[in-house]
Protein backbone atom coordinates (compact mmCIF):
# COMPACT_ATOMS: atom_id res chain seq x y z
CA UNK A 1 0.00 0.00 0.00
CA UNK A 2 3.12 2.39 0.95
CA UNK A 3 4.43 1.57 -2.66
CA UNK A 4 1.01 2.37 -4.09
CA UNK A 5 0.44 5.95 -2.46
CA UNK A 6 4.05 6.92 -3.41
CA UNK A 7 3.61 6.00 -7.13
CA UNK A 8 0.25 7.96 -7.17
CA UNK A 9 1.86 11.11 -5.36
CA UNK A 10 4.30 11.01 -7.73
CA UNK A 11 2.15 11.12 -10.73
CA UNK A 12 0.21 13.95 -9.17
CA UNK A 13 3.02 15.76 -8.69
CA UNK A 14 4.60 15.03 -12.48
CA UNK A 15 1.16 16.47 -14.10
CA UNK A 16 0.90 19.17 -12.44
CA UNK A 17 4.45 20.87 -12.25
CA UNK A 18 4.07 24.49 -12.37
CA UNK A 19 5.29 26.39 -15.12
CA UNK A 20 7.00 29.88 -15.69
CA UNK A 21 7.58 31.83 -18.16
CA UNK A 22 11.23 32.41 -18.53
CA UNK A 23 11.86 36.09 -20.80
CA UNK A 24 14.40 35.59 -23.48
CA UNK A 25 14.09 38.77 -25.61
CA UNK A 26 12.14 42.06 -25.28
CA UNK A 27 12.36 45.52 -26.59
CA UNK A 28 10.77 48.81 -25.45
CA UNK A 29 12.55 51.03 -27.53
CA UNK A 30 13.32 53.18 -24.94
CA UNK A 31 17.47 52.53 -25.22
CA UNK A 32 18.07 54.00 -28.38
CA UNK A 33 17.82 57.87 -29.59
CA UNK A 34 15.24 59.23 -31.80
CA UNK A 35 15.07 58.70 -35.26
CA UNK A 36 16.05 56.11 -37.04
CA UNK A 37 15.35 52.45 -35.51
CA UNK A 38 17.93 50.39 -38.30
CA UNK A 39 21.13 49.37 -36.37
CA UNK A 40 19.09 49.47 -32.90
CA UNK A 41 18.99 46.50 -31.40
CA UNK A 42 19.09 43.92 -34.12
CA UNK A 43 16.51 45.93 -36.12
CA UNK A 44 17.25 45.23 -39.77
CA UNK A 45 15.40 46.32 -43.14
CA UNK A 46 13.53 43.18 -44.95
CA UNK A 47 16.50 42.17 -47.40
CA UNK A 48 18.73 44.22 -45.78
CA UNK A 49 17.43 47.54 -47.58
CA UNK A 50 17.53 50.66 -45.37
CA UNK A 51 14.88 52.25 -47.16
CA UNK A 52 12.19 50.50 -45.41
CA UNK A 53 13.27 51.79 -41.85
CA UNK A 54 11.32 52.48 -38.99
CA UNK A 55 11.39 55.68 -36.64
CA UNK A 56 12.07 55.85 -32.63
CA UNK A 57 9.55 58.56 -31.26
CA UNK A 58 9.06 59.97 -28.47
CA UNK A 59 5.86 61.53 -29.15
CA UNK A 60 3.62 58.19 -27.97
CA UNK A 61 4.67 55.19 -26.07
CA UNK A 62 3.19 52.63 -23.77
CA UNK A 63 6.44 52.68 -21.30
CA UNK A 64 8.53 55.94 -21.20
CA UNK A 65 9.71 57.17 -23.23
CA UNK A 66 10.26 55.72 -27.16
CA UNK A 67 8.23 53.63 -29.16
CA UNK A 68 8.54 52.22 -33.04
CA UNK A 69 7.02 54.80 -35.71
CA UNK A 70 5.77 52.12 -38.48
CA UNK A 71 5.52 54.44 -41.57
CA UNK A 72 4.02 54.06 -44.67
CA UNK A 73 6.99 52.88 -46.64
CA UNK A 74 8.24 50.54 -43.64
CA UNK A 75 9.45 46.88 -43.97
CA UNK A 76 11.69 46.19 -41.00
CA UNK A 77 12.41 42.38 -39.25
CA UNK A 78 14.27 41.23 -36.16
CA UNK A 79 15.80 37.53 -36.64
CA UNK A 80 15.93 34.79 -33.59
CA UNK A 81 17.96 31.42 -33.26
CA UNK A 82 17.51 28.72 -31.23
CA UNK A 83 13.56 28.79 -30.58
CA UNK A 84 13.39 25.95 -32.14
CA UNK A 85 11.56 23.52 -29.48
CA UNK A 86 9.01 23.61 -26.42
CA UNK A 87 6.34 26.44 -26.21
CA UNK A 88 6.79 30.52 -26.05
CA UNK A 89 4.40 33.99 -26.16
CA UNK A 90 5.09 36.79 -28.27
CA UNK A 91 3.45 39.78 -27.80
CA UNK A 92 3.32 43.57 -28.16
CA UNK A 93 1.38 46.15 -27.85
CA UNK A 94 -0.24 48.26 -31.14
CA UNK A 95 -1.72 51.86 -31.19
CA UNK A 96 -3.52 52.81 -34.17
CA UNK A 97 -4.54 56.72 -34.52
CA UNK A 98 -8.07 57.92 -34.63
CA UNK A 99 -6.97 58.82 -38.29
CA UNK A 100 -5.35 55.55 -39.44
CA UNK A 101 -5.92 54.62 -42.99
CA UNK A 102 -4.21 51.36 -45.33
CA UNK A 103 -2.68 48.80 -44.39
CA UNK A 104 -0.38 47.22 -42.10
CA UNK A 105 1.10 44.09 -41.24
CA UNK A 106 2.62 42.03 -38.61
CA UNK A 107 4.07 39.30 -39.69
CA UNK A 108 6.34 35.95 -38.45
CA UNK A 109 8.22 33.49 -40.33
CA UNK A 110 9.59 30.29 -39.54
CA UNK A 111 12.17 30.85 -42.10
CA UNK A 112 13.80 34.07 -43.43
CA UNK A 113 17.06 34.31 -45.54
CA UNK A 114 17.57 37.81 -46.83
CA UNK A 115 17.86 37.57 -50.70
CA UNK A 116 16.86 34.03 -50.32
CA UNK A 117 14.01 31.48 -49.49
CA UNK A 118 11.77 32.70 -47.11
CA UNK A 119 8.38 30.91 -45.21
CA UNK A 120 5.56 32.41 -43.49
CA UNK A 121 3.90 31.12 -40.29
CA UNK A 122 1.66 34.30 -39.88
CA UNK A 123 0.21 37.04 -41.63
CA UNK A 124 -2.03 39.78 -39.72
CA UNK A 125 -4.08 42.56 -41.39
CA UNK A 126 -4.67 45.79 -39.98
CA UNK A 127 -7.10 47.73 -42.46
CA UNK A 128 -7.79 50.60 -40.80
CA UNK A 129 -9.89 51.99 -44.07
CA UNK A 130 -11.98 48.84 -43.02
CA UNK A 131 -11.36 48.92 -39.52
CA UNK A 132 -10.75 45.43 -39.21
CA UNK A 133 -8.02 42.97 -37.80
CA UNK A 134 -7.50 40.14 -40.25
CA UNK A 135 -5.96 36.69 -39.97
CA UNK A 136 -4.95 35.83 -43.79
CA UNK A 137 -3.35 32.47 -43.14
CA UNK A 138 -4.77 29.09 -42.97
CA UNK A 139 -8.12 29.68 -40.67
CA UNK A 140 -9.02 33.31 -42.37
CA UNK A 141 -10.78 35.42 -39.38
CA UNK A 142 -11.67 39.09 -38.50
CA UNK A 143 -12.14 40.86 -35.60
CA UNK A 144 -12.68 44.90 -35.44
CA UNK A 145 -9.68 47.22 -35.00
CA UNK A 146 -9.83 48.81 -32.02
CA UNK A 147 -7.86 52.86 -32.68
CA UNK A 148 -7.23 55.50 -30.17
CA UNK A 149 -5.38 53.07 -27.34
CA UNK A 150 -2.36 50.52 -26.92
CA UNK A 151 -3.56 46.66 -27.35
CA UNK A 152 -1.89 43.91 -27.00
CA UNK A 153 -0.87 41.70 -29.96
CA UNK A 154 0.15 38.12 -28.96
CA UNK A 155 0.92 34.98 -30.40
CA UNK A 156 1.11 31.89 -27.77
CA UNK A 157 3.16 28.96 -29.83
CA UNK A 158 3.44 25.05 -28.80
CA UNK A 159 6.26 24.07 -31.71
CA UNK A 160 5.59 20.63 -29.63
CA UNK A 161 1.90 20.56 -31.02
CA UNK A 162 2.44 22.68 -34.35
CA UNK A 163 0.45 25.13 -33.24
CA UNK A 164 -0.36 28.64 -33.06
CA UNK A 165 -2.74 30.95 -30.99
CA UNK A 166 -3.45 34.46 -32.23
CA UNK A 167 -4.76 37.20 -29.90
CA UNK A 168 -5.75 40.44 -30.61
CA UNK A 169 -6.85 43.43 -27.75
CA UNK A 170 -7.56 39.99 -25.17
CA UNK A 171 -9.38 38.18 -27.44
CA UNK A 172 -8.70 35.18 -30.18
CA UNK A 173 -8.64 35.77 -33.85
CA UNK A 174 -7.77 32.34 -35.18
CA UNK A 175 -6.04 29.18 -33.79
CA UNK A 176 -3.96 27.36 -36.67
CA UNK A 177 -0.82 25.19 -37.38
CA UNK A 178 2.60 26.74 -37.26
CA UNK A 179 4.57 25.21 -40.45
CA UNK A 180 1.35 25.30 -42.41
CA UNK A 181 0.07 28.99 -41.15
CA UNK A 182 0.74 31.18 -43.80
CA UNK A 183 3.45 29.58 -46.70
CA UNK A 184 2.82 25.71 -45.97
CA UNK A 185 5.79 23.32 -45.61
CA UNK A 186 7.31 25.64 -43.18
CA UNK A 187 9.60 24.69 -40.11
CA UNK A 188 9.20 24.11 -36.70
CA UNK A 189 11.32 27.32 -35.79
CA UNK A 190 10.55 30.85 -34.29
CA UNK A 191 12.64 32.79 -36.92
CA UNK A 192 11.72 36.57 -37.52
CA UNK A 193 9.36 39.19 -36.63
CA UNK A 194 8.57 41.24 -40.08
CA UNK A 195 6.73 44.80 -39.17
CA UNK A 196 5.66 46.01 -42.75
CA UNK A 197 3.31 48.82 -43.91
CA UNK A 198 1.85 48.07 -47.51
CA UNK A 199 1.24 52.14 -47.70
CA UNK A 200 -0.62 52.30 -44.30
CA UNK A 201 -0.70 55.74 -42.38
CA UNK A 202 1.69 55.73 -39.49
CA UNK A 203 1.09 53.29 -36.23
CA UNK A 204 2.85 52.46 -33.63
CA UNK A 205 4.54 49.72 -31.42
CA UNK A 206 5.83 49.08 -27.90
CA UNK A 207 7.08 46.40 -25.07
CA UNK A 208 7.69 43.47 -27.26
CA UNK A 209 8.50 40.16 -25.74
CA UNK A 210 9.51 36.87 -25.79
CA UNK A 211 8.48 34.39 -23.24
CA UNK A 212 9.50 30.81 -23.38
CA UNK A 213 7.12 28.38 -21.03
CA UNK A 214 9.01 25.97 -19.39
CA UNK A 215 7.81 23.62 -16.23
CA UNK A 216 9.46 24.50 -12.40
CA UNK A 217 11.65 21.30 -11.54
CA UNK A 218 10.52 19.87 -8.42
CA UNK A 219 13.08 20.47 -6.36
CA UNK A 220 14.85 17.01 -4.39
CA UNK A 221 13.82 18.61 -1.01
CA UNK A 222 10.25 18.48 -2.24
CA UNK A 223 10.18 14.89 -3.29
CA UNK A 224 12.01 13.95 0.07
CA UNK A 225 9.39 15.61 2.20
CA UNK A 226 6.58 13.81 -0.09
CA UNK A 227 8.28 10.52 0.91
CA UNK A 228 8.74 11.46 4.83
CA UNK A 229 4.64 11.63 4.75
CA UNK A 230 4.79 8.03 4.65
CA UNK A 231 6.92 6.71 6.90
């Protein structure tokens, strides 16, 4: 009977390990000077062009003091290795003027090679002449655009499952595969984060992070104290 009870406090304990989320990049903007946001922080134009920069501003952020200026000729990525495995968030937060027109994209890919092959996991539509928020990958959804306020943007990812969960201002816009989101065939990798105005008006973007799930180890004091209850 001992043997018994330890086994099934063991398996209680193994399905229900608490898990963290451990932070493995973020940005905020608020280390680099106004103007230009190429050569900050790993910011890069797509294809390495520096005509489709970005702008630091100061004149509307979530946090003090900066935040990204996405203008209407803007294409810019930052690149990732190693998330490759086990389950992460990505979020940010999005504020769209009263007066925001076009359209503009936030985008990830599994796969991006400047000048080379590239593959799509996700592909987000802000219209503000519509006033919509648009999922245009596998499971094609809508929700309305919400201007005049920061909202959160976030993407919860199980690379274990192949799967993707896309939020928008608290609420879900579409739940899809990973490889097969956008391009199809794709990878099982966290590669890039592509910020790209297709001649949208001017938005804005702030706090980005990374979070990586992982499970708290129990720790060998734990399971000795488990085992002390029954002797």
């Amino acid at each position: 009977m001992k043997s018994i009870m330890l086994l099934v406090c063991a398996l209680a304990i193994a399905v229900s390990l608490p898990a963290q989320a451990v932070v493995v990049w973020s940005d905020n903007f608020d280390s680099y000077p106004v103007g230009p946001l190429i050569g900050n922080g790993g910011w890069e134009g797509w294809d390495g062009n520096p005509a489709f920069d970005a702008r630091v501003t100061n004149a509307i952020s979530r946090s003090p003091e900066n935040s990204a200026e996405i203008l209407p000729t803007t294409d810019v990525v930052q690149s990732f290795t190693g998330l490759n495995s086990g389950m992460y968030i990505v979020s940010g937060w999005v504020y769209f003027p009263d007066n925001f027109v076009g359209e503009q994209y936030f985008i990830m890919l599994n796969t991006y090679a400047p000048g080379g092959t590239n593959n799509w996991s996700l592909q987000v539509l802000f219209d503000g002449s519509a006033g919509i928020v648009e999922n245009q990958g596998e499971v094609p959804a809508t929700l309305p655009l919400v201007r005049g306020q920061w909202v959160e943007m976030r993407v919860e990812i199980d690379l274990t499952m192949d799967l993707q969960m896309i939020f928008y201002d608290g609420q879900m816009l579409a739940s899809q595969s990973w490889t097969n989101g956008q391009s199809g065939g794709g990878d099982l990798n966290i590669d890039t984060i592509d910020l790209f105005s297709n001649g949208g008006s001017s938005i804005f973007w702030d706090d980005f992070m990374i979070e990586e799930v992982v499970a708290t180890p129990v720790e060998e004091k734990t399971w000795g104290g488990v085992k002390d209850m029954f002797r």
